[in-house]
PDB file of N, CA and C in Angstrom:
ATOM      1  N   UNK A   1      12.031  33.236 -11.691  1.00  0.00           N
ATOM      2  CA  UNK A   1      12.289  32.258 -10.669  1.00  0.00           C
ATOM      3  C   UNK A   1      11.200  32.261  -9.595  1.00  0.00           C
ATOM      4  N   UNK A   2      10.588  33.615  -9.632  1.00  0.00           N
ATOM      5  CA  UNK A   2       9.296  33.735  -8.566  1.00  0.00           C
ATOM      6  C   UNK A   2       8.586  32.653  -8.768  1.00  0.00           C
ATOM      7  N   UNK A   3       7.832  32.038  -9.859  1.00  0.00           N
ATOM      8  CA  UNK A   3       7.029  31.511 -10.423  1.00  0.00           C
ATOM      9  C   UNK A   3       6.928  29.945 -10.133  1.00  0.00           C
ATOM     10  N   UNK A   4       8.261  29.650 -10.362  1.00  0.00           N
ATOM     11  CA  UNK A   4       8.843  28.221  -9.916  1.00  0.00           C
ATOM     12  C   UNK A   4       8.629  27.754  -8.737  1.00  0.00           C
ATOM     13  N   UNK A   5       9.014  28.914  -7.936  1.00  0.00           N
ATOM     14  CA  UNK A   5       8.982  28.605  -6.407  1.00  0.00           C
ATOM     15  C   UNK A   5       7.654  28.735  -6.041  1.00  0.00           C
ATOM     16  N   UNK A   6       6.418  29.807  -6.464  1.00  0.00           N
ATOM     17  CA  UNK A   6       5.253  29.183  -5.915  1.00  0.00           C
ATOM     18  C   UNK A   6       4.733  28.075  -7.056  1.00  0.00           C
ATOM     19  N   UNK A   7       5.275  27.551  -7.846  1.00  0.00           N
ATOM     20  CA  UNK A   7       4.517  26.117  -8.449  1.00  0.00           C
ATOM     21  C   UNK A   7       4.685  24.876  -7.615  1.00  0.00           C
ATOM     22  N   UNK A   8       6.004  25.352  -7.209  1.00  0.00           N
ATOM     23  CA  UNK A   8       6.259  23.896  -6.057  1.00  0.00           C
ATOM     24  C   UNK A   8       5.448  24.309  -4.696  1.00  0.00           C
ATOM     25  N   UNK A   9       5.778  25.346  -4.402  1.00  0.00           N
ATOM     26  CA  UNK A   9       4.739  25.704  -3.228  1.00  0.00           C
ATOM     27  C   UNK A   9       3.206  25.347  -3.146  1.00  0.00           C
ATOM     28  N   UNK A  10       2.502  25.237  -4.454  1.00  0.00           N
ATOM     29  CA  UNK A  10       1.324  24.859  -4.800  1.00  0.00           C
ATOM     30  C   UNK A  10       1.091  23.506  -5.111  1.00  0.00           C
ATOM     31  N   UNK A  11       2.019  22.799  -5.395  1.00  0.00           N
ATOM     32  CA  UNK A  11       2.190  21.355  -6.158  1.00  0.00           C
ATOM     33  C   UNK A  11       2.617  20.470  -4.313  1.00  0.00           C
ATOM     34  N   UNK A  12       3.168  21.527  -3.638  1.00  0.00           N
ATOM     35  CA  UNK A  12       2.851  20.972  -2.309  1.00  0.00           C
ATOM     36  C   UNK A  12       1.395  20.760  -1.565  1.00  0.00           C
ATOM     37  N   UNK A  13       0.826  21.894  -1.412  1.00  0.00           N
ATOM     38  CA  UNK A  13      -0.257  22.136  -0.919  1.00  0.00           C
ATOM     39  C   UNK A  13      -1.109  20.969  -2.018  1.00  0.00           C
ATOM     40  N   UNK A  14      -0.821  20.729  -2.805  1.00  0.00           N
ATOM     41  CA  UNK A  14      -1.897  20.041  -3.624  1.00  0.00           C
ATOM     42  C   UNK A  14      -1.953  18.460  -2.838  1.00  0.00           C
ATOM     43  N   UNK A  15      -0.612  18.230  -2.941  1.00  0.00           N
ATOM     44  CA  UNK A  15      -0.052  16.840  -2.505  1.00  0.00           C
ATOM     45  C   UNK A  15      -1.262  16.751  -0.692  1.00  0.00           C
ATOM     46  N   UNK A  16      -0.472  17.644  -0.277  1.00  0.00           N
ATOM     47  CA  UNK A  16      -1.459  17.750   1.019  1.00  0.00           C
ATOM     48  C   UNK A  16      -3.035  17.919   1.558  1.00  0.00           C
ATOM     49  N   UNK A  17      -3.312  18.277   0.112  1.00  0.00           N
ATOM     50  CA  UNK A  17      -4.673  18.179   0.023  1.00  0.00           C
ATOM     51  C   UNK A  17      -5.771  16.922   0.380  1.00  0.00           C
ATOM     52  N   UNK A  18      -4.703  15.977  -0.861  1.00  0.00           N
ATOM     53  CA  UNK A  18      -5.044  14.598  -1.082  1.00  0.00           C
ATOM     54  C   UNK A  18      -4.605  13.544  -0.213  1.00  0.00           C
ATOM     55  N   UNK A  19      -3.662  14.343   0.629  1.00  0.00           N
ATOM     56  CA  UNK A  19      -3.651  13.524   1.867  1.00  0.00           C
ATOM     57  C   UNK A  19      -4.656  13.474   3.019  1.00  0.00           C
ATOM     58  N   UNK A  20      -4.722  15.084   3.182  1.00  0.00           N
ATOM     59  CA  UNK A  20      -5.975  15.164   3.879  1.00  0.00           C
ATOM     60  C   UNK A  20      -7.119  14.448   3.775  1.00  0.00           C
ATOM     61  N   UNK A  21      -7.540  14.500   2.273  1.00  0.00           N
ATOM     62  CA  UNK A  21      -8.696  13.643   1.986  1.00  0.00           C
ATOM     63  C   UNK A  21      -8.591  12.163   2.164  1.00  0.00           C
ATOM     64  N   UNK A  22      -7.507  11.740   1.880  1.00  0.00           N
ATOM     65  CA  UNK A  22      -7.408   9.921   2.527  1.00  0.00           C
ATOM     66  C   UNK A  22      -7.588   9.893   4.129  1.00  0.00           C
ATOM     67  N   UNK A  23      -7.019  10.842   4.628  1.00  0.00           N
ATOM     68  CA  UNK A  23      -7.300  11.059   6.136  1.00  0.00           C
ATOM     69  C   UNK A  23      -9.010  10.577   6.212  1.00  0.00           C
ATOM     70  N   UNK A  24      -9.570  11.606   6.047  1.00  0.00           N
ATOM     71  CA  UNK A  24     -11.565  11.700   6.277  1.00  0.00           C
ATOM     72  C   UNK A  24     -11.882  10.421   5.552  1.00  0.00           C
ATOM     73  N   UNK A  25     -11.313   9.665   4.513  1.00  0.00           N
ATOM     74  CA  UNK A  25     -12.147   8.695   3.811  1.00  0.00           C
ATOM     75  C   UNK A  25     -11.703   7.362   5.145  1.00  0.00           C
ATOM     76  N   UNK A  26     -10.412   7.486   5.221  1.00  0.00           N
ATOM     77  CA  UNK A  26      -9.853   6.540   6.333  1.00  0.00           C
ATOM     78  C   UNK A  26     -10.943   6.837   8.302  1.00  0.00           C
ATOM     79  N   UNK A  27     -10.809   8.148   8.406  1.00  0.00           N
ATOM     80  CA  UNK A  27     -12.020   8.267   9.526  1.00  0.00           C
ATOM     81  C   UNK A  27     -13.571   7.992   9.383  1.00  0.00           C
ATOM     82  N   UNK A  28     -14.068   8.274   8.000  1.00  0.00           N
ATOM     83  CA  UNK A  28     -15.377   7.619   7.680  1.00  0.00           C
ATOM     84  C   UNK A  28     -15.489   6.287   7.637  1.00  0.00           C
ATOM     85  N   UNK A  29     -14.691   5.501   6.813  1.00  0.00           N
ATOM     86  CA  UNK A  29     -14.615   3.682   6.920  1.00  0.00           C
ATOM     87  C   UNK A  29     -14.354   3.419   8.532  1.00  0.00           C
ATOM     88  N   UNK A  30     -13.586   4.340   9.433  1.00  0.00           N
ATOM     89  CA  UNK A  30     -13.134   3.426  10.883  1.00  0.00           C
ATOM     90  C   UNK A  30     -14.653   3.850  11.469  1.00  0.00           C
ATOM     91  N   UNK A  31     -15.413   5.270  11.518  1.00  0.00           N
ATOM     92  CA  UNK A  31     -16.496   4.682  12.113  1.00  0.00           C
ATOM     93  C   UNK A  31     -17.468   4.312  11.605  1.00  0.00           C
ATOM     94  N   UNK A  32     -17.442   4.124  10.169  1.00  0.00           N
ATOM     95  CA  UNK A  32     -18.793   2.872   9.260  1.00  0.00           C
ATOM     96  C   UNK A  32     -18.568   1.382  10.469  1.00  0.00           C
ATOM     97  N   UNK A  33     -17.421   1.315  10.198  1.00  0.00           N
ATOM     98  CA  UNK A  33     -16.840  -0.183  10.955  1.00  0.00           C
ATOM     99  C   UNK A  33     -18.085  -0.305  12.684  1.00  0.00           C
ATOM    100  N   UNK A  34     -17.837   0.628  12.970  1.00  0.00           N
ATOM    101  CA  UNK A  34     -18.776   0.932  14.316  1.00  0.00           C
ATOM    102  C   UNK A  34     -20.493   0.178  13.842  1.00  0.00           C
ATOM    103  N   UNK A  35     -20.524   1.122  12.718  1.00  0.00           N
ATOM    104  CA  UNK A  35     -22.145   1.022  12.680  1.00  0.00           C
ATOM    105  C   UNK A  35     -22.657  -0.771  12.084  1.00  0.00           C
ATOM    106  N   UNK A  36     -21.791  -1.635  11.126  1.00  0.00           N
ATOM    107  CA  UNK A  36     -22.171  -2.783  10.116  1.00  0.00           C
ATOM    108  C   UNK A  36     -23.012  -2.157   9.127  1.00  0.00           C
ATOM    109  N   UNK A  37     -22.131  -1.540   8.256  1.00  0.00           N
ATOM    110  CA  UNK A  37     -23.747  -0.943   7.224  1.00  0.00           C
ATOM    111  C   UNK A  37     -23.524  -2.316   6.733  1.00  0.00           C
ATOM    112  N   UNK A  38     -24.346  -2.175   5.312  1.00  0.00           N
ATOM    113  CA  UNK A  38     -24.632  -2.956   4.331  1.00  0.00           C
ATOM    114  C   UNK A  38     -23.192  -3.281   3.303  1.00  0.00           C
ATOM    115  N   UNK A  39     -23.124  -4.562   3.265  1.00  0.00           N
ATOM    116  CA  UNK A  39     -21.510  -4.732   2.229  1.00  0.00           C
ATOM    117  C   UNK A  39     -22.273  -4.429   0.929  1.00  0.00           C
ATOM    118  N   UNK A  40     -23.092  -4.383   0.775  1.00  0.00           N
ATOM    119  CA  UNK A  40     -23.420  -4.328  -0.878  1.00  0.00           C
ATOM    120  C   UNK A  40     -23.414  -2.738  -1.210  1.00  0.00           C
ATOM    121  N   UNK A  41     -23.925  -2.110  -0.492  1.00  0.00           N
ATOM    122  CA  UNK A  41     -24.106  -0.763  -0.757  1.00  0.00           C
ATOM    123  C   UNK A  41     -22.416   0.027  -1.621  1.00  0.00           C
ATOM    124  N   UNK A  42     -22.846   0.814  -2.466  1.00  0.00           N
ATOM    125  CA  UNK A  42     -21.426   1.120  -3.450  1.00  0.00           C
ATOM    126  C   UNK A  42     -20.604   2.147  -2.515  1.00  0.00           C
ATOM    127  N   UNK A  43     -21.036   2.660  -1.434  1.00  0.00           N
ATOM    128  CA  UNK A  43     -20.544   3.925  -1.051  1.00  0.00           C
ATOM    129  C   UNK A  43     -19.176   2.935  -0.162  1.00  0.00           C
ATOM    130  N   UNK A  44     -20.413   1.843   0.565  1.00  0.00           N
ATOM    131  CA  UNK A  44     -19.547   0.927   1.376  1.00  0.00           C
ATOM    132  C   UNK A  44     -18.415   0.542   0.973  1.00  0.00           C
ATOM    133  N   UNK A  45     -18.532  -0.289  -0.350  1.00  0.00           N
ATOM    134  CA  UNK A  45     -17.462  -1.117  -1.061  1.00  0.00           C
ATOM    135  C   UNK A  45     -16.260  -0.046  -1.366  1.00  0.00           C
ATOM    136  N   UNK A  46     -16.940   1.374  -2.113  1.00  0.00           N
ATOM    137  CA  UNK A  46     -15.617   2.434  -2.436  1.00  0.00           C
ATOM    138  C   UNK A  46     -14.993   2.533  -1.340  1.00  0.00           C
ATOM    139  N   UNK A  47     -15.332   3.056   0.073  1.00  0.00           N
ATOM    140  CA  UNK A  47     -14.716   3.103   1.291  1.00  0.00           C
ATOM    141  C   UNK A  47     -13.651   1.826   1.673  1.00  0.00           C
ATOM    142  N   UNK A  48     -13.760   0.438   1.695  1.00  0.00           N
ATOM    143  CA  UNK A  48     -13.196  -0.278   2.191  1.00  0.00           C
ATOM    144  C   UNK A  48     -12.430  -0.817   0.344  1.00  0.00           C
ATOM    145  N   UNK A  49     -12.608  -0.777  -0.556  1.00  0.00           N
ATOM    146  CA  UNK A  49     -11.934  -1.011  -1.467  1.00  0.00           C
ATOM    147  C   UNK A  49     -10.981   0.047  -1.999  1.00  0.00           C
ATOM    148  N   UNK A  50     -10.836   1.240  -0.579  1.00  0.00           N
ATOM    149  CA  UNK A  50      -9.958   2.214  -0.897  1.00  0.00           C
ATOM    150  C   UNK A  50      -9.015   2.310   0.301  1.00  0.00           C
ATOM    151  N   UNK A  51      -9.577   1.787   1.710  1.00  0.00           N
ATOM    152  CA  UNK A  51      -8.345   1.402   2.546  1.00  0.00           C
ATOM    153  C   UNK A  51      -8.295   0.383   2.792  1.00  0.00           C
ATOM    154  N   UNK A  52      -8.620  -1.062   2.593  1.00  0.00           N
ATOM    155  CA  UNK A  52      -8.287  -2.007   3.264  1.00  0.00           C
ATOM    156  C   UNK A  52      -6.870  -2.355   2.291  1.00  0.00           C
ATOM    157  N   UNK A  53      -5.695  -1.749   1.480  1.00  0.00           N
ATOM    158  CA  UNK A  53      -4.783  -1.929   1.198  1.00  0.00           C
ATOM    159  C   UNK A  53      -3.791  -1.259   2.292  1.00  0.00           C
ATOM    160  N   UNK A  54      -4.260   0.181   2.680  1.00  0.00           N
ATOM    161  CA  UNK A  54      -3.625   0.241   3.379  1.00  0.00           C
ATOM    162  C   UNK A  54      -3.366  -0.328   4.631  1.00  0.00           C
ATOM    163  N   UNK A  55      -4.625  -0.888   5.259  1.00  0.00           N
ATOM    164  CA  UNK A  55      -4.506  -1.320   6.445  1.00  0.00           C
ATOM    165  C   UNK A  55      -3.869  -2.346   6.267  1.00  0.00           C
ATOM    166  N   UNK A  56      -3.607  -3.134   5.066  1.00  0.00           N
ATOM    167  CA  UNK A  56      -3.445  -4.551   4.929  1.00  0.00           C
ATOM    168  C   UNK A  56      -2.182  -4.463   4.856  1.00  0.00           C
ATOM    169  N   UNK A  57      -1.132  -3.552   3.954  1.00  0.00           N
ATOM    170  CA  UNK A  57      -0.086  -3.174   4.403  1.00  0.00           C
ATOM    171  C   UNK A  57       0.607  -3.328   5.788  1.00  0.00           C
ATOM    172  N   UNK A  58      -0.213  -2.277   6.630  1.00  0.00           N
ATOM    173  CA  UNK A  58       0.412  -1.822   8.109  1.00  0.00           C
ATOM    174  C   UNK A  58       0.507  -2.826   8.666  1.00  0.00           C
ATOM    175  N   UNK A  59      -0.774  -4.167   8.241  1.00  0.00           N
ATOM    176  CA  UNK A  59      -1.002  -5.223   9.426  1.00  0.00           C
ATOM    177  C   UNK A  59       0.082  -6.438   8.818  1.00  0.00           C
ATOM    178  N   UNK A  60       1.034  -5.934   7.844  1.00  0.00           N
ATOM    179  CA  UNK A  60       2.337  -6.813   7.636  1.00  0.00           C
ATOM    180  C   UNK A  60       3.349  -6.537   8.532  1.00  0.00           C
ATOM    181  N   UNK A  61       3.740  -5.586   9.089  1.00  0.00           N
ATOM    182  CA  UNK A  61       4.731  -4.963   9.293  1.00  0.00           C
ATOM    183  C   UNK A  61       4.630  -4.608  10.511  1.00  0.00           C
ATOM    184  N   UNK A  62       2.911  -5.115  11.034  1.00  0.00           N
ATOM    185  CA  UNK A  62       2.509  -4.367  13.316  1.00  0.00           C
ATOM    186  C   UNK A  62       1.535  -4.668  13.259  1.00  0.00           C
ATOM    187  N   UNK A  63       1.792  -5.328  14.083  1.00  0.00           N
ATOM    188  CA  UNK A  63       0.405  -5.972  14.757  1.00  0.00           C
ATOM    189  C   UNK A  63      -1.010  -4.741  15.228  1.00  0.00           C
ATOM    190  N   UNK A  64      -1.822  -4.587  14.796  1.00  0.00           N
ATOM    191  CA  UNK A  64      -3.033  -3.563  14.710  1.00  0.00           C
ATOM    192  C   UNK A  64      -3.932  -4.148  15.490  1.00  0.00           C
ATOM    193  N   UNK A  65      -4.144  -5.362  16.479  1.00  0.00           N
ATOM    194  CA  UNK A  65      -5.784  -5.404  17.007  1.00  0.00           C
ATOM    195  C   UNK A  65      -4.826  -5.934  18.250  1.00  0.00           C
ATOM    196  N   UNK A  66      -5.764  -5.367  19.097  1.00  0.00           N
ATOM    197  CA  UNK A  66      -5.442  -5.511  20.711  1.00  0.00           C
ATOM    198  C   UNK A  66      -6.730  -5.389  21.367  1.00  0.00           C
ATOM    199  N   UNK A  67      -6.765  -6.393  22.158  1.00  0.00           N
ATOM    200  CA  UNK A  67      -8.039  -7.000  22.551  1.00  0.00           C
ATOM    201  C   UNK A  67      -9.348  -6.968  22.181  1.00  0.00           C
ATOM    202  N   UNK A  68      -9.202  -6.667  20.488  1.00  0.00           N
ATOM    203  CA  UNK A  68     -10.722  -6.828  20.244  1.00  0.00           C
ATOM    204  C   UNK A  68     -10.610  -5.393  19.220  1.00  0.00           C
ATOM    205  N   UNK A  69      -9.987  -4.632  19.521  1.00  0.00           N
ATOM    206  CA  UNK A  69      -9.536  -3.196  19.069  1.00  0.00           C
ATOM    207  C   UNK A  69      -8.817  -3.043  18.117  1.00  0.00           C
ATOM    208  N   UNK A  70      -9.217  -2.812  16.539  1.00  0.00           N
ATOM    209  CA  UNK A  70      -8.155  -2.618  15.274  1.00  0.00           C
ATOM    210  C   UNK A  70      -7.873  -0.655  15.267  1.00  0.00           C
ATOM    211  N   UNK A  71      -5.957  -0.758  16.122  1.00  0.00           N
ATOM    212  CA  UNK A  71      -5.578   0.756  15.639  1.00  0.00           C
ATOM    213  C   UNK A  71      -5.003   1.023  14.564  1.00  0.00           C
ATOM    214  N   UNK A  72      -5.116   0.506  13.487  1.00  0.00           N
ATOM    215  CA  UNK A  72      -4.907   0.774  11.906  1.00  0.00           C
ATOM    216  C   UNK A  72      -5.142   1.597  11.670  1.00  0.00           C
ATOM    217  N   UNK A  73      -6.810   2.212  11.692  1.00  0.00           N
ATOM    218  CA  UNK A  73      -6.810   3.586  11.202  1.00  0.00           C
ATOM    219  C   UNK A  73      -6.435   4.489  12.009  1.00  0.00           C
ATOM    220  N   UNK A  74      -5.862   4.506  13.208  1.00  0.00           N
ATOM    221  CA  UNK A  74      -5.203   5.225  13.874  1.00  0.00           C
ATOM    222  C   UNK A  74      -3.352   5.629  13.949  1.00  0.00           C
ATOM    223  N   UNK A  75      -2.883   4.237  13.502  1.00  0.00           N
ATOM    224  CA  UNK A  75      -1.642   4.802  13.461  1.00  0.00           C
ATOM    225  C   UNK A  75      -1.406   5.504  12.042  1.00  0.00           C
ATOM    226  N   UNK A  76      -2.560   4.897  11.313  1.00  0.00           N
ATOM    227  CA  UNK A  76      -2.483   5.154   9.413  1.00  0.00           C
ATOM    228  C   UNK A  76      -2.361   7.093   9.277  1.00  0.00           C
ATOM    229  N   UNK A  77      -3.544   7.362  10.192  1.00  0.00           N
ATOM    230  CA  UNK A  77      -3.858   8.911  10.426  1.00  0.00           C
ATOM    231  C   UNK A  77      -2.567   9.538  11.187  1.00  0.00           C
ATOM    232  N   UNK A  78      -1.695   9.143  11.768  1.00  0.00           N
ATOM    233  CA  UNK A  78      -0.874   9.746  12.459  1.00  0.00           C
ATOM    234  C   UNK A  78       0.149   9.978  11.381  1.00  0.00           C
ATOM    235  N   UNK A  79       0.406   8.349  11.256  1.00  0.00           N
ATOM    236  CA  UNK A  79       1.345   8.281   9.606  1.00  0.00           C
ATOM    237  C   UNK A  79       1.585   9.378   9.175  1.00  0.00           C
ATOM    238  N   UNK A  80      -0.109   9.664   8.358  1.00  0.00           N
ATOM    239  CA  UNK A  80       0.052  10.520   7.282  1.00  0.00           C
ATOM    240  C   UNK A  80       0.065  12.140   7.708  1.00  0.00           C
ATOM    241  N   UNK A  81      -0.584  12.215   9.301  1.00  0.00           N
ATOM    242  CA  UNK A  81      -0.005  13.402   9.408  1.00  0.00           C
ATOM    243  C   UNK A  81       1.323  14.315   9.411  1.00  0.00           C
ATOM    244  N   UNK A  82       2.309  12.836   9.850  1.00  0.00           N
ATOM    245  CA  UNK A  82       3.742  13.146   9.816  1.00  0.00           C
ATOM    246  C   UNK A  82       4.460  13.930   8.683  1.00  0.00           C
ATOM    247  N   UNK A  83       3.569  12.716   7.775  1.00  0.00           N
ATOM    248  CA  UNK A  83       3.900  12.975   6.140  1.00  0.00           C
ATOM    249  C   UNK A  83       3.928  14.360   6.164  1.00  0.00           C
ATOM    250  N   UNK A  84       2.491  14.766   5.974  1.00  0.00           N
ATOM    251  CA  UNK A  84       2.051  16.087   6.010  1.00  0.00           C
ATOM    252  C   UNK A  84       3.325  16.897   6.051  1.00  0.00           C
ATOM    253  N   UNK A  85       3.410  17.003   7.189  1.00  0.00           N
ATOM    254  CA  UNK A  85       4.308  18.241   7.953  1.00  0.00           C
ATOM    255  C   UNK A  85       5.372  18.299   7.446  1.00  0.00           C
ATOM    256  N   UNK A  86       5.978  16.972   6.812  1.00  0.00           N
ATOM    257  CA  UNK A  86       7.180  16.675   6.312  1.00  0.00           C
ATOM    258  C   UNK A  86       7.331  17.557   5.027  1.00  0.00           C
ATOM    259  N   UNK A  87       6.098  16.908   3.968  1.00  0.00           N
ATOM    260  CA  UNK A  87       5.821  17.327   2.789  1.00  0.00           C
ATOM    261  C   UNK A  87       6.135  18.911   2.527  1.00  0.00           C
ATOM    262  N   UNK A  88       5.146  19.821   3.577  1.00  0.00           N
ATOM    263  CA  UNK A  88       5.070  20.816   3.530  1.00  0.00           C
ATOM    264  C   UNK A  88       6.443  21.925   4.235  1.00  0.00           C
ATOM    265  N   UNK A  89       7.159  20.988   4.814  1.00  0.00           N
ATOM    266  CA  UNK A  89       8.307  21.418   5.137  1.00  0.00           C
ATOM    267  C   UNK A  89       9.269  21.648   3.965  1.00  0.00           C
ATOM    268  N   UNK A  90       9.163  20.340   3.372  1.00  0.00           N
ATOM    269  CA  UNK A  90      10.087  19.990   2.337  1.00  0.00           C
ATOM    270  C   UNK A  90       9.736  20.916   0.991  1.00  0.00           C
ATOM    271  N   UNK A  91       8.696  21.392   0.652  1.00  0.00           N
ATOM    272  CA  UNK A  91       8.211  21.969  -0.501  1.00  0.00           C
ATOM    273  C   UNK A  91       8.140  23.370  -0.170  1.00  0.00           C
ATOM    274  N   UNK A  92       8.536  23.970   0.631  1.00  0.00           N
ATOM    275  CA  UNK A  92       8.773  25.071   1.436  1.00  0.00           C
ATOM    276  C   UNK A  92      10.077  25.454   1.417  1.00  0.00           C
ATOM    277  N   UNK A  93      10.856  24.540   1.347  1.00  0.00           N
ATOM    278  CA  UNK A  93      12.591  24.585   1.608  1.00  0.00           C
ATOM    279  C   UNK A  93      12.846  24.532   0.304  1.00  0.00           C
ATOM    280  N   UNK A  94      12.625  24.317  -0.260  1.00  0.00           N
ATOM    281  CA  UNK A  94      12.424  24.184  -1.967  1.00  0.00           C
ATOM    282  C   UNK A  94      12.335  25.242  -2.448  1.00  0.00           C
ATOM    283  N   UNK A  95      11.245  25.732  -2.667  1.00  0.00           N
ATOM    284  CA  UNK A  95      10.874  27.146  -2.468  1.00  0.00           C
ATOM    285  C   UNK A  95      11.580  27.790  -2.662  1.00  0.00           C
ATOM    286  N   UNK A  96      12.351  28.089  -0.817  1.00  0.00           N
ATOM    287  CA  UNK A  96      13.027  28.865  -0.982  1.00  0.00           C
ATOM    288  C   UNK A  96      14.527  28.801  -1.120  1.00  0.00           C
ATOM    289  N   UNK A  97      14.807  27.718  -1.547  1.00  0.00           N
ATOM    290  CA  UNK A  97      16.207  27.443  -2.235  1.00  0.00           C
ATOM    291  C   UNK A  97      16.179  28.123  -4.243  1.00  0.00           C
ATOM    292  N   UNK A  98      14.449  27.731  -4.740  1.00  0.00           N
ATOM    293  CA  UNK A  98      14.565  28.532  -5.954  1.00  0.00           C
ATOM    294  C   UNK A  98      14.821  29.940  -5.842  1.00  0.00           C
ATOM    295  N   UNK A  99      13.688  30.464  -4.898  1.00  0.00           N
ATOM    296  CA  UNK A  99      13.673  31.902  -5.150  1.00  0.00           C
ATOM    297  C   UNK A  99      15.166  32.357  -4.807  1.00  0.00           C
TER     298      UNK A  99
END
């Protein structure tokens, strides 16, 4: 039963991993947005052809630009930090309900 409980323990941390990483890809596209690179460039297109679903989402459901100002990738990052904590709460309690 040891075993179980750190697979989920690990299958958490994994989950959180890949959240993390949407985090940094979501903070790299908000300050590309700053600079205007190039739309053609591939790094560009992967970046915004990997969040503008999410933002496009959020901007159904809340209004995101205030005076000139899009906080999309800001509430997106909070979002998912919530998640986070949640996740790792939850896969923790798990845990230790196997062991």
């Amino acid at each position: 039963m040891m075993d179980l409980g750190m697979a989920i323990i690990q299958l958490g941390g994994l989950i959180n991993g890949l959240i993390n990483v949407y985090i940094w890809v979501l903070i790299i596209a908000a300050l590309l947005s700053f600079v205007n690179p190039d739309p053609y460039n591939p790094i560009v297109q992967f970046l915004y052809r990997v969040t503008n679903p999410a933002y496009a989402y959020l901007r159904r459901y809340m209004r995101t630009n205030f005076n000139g100002l899009d906080i999309a990738p800001l509430v997106l990052i909070i979002g998912l930090q919530v998640l986070t904590i949640i996740i790792s709460l939850l896969f923790s309690s798990i845990a230790r309900m196997v062991s």
